[in-house]
PDB file of N, CA and C in Angstrom:
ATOM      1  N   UNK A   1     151.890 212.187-224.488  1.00  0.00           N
ATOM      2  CA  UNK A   1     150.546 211.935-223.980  1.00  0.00           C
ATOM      3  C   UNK A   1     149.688 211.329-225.090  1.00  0.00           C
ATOM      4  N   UNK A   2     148.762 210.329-225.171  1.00  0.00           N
ATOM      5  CA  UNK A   2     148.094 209.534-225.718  1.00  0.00           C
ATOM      6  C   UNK A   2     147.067 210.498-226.261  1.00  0.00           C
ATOM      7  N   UNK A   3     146.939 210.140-226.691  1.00  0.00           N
ATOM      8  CA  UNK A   3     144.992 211.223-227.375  1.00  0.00           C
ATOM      9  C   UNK A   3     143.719 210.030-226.680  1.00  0.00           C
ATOM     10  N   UNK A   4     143.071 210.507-226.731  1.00  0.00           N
ATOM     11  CA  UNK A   4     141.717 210.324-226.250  1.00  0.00           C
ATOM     12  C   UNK A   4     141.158 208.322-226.674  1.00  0.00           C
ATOM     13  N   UNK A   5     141.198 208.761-228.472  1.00  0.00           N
ATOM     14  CA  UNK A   5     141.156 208.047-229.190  1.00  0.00           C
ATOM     15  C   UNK A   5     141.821 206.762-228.871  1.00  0.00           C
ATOM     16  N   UNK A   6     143.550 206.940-228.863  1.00  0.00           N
ATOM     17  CA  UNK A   6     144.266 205.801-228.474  1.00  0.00           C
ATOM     18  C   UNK A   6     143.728 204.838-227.506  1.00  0.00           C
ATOM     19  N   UNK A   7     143.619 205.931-226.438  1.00  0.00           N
ATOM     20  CA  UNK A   7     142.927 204.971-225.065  1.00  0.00           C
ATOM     21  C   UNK A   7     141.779 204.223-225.498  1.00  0.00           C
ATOM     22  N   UNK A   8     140.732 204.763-226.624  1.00  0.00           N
ATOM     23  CA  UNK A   8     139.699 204.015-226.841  1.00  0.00           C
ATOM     24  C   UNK A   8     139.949 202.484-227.476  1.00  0.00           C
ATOM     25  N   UNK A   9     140.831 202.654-228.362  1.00  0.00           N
ATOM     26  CA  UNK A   9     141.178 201.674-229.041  1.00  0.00           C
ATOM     27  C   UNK A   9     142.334 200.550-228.119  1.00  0.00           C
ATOM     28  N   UNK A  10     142.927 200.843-227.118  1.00  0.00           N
ATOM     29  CA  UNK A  10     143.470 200.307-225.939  1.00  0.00           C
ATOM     30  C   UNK A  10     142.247 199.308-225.332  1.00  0.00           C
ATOM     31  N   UNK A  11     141.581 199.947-225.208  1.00  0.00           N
ATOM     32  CA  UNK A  11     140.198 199.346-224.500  1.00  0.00           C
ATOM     33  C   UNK A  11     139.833 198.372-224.807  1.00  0.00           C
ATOM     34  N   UNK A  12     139.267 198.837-226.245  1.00  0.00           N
ATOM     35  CA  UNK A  12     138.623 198.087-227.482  1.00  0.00           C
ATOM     36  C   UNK A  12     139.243 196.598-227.352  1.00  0.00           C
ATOM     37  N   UNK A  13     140.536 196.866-227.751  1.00  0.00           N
ATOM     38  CA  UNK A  13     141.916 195.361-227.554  1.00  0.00           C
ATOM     39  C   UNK A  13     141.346 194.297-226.883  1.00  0.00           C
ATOM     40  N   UNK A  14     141.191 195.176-225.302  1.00  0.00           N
ATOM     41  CA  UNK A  14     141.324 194.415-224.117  1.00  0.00           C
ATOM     42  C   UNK A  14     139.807 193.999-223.672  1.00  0.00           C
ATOM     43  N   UNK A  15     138.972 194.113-224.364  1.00  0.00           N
ATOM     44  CA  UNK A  15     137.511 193.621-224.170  1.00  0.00           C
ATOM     45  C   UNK A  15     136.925 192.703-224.911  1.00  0.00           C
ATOM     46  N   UNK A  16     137.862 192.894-226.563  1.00  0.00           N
ATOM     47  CA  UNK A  16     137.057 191.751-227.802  1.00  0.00           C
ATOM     48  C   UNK A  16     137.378 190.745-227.395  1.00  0.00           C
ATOM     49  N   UNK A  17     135.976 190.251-227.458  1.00  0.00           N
ATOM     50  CA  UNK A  17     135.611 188.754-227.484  1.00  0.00           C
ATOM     51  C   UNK A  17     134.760 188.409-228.688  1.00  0.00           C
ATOM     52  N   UNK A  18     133.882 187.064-227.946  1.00  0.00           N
ATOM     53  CA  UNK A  18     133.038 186.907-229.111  1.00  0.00           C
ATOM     54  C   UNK A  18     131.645 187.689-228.640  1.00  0.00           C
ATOM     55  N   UNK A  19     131.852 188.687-227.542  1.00  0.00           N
ATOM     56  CA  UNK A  19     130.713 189.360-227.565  1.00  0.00           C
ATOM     57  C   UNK A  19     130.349 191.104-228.366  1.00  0.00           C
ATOM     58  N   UNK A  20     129.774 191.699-229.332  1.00  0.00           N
ATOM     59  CA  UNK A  20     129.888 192.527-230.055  1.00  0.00           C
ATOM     60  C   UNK A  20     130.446 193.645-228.696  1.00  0.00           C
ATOM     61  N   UNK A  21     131.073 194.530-229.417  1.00  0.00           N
ATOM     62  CA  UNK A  21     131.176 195.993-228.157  1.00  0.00           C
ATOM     63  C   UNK A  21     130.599 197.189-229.345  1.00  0.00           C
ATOM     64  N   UNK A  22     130.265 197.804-227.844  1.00  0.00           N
ATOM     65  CA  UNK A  22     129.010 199.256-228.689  1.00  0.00           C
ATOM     66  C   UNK A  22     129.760 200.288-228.058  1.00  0.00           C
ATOM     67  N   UNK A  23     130.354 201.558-228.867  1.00  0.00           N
ATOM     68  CA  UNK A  23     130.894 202.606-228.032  1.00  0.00           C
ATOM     69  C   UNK A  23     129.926 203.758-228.517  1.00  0.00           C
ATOM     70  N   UNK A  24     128.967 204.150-227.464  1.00  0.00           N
ATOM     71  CA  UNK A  24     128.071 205.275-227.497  1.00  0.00           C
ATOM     72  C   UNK A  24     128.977 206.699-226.949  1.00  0.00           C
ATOM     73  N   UNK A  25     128.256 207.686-227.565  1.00  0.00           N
ATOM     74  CA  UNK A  25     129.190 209.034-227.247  1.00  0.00           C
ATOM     75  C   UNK A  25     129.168 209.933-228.790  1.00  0.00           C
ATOM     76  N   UNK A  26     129.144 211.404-227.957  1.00  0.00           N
ATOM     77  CA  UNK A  26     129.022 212.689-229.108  1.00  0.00           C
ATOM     78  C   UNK A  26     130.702 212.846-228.918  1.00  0.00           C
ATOM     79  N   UNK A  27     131.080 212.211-230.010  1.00  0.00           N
ATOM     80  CA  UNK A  27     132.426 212.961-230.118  1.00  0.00           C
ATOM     81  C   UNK A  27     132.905 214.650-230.560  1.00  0.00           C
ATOM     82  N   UNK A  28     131.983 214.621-231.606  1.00  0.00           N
ATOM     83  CA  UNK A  28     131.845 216.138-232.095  1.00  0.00           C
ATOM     84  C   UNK A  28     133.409 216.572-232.668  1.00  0.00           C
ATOM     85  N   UNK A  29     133.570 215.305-233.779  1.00  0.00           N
ATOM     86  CA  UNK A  29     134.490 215.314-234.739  1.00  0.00           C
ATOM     87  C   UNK A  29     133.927 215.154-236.027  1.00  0.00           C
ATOM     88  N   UNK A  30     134.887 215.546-236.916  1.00  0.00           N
ATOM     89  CA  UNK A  30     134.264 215.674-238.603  1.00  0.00           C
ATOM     90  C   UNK A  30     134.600 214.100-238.860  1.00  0.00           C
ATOM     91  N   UNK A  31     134.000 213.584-239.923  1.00  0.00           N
ATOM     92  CA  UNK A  31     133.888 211.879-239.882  1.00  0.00           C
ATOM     93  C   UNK A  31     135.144 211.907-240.636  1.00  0.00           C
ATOM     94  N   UNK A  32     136.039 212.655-240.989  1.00  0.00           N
ATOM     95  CA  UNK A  32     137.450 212.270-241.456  1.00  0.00           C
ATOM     96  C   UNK A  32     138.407 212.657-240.033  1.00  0.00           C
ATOM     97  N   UNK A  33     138.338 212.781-239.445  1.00  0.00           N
ATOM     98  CA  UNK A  33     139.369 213.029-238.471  1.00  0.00           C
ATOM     99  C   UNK A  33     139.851 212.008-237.999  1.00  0.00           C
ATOM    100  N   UNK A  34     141.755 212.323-237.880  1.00  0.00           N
ATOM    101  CA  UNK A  34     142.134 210.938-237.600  1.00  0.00           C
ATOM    102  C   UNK A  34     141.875 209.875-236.218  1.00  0.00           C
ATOM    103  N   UNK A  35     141.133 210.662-235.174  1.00  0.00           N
ATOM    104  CA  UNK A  35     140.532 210.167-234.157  1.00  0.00           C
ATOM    105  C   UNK A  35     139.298 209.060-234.471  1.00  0.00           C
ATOM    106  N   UNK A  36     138.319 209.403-235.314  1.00  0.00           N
ATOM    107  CA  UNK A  36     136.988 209.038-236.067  1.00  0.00           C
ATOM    108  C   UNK A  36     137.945 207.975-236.928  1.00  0.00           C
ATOM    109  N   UNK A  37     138.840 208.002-237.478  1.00  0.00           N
ATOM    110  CA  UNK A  37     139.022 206.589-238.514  1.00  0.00           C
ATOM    111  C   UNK A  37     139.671 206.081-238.013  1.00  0.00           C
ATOM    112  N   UNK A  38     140.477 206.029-236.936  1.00  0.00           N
ATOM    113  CA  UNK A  38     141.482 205.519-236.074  1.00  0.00           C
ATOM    114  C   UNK A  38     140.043 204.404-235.193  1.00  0.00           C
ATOM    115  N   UNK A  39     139.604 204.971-235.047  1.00  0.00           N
ATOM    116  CA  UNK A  39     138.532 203.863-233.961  1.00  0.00           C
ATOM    117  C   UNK A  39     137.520 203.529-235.133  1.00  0.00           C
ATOM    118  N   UNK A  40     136.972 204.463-236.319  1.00  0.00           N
ATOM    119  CA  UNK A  40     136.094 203.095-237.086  1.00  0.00           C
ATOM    120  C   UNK A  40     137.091 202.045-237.540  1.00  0.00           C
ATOM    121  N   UNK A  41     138.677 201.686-237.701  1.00  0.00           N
ATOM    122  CA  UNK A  41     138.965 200.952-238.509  1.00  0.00           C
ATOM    123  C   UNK A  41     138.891 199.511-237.357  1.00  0.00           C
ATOM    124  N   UNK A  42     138.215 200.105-236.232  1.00  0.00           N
ATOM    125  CA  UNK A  42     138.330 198.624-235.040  1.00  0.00           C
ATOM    126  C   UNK A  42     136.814 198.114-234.757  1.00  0.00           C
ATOM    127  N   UNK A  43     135.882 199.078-234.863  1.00  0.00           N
ATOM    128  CA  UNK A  43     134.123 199.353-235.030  1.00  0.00           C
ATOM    129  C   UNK A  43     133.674 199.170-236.145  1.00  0.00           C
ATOM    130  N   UNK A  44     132.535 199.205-236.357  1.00  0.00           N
ATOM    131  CA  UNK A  44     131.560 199.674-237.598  1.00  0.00           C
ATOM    132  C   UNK A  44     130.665 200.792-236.677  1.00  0.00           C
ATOM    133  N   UNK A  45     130.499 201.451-238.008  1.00  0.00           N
ATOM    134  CA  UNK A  45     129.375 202.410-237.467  1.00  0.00           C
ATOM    135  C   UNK A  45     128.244 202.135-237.803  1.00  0.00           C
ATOM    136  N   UNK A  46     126.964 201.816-236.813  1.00  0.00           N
ATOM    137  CA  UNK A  46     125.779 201.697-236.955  1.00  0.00           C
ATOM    138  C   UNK A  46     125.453 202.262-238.189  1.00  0.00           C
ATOM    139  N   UNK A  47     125.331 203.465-238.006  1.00  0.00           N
ATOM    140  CA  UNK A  47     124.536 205.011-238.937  1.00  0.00           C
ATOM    141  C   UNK A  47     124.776 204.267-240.194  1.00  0.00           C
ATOM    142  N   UNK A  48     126.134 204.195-240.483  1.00  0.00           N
ATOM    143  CA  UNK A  48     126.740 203.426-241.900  1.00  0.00           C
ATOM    144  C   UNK A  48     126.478 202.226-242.346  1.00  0.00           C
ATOM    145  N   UNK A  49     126.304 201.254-241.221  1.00  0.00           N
ATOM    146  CA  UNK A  49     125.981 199.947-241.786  1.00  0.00           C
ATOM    147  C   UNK A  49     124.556 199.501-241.872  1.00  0.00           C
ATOM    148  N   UNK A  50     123.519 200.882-241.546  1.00  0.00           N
ATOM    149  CA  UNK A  50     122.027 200.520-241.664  1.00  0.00           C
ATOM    150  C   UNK A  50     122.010 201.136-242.925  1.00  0.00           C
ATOM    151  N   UNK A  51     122.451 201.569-243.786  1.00  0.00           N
ATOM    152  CA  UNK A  51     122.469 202.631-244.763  1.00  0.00           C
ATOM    153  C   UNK A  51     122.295 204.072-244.588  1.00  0.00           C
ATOM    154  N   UNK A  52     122.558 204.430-243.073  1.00  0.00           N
ATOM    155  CA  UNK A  52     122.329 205.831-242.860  1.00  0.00           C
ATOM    156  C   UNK A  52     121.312 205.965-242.502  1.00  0.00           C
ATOM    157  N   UNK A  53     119.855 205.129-241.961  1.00  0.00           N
ATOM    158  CA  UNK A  53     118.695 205.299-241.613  1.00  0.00           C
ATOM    159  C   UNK A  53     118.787 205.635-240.732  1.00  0.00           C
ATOM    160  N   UNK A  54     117.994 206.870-239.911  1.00  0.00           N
ATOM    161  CA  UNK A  54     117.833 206.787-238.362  1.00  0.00           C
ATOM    162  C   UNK A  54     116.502 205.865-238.018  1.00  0.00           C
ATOM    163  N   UNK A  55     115.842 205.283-238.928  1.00  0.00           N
ATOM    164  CA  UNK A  55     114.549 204.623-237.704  1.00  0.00           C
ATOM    165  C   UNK A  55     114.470 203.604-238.587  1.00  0.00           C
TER     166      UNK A  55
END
């Protein structure tokens, strides 16, 4: 059975274009988990690429 994650990154595949994709959602994983780096290595994370600002 696939994990959660996989399917996300399945997705991910089958949607890039040249239009950006945004995946919103509380995963409520620790930012090392291999779910969390398995899908940032296909994303950027907002939080991270503003320098961590929220506003």
């Amino acid at each position: 059975m696939k994990h959660p994650s996989d399917l996300i990154i399945q997705k991910i595949g089958q949607l890039k274009g040249d239009s950006p994709e945004i995946l919103c959602g509380d995963f409520n994983l620790p930012p090392a988990s291999d779910p969390k780096v398995k899908i940032a290595a296909y994303l950027n994370d907002a939080y991270r690429a503003t320098g961590g600002s929220r506003f």
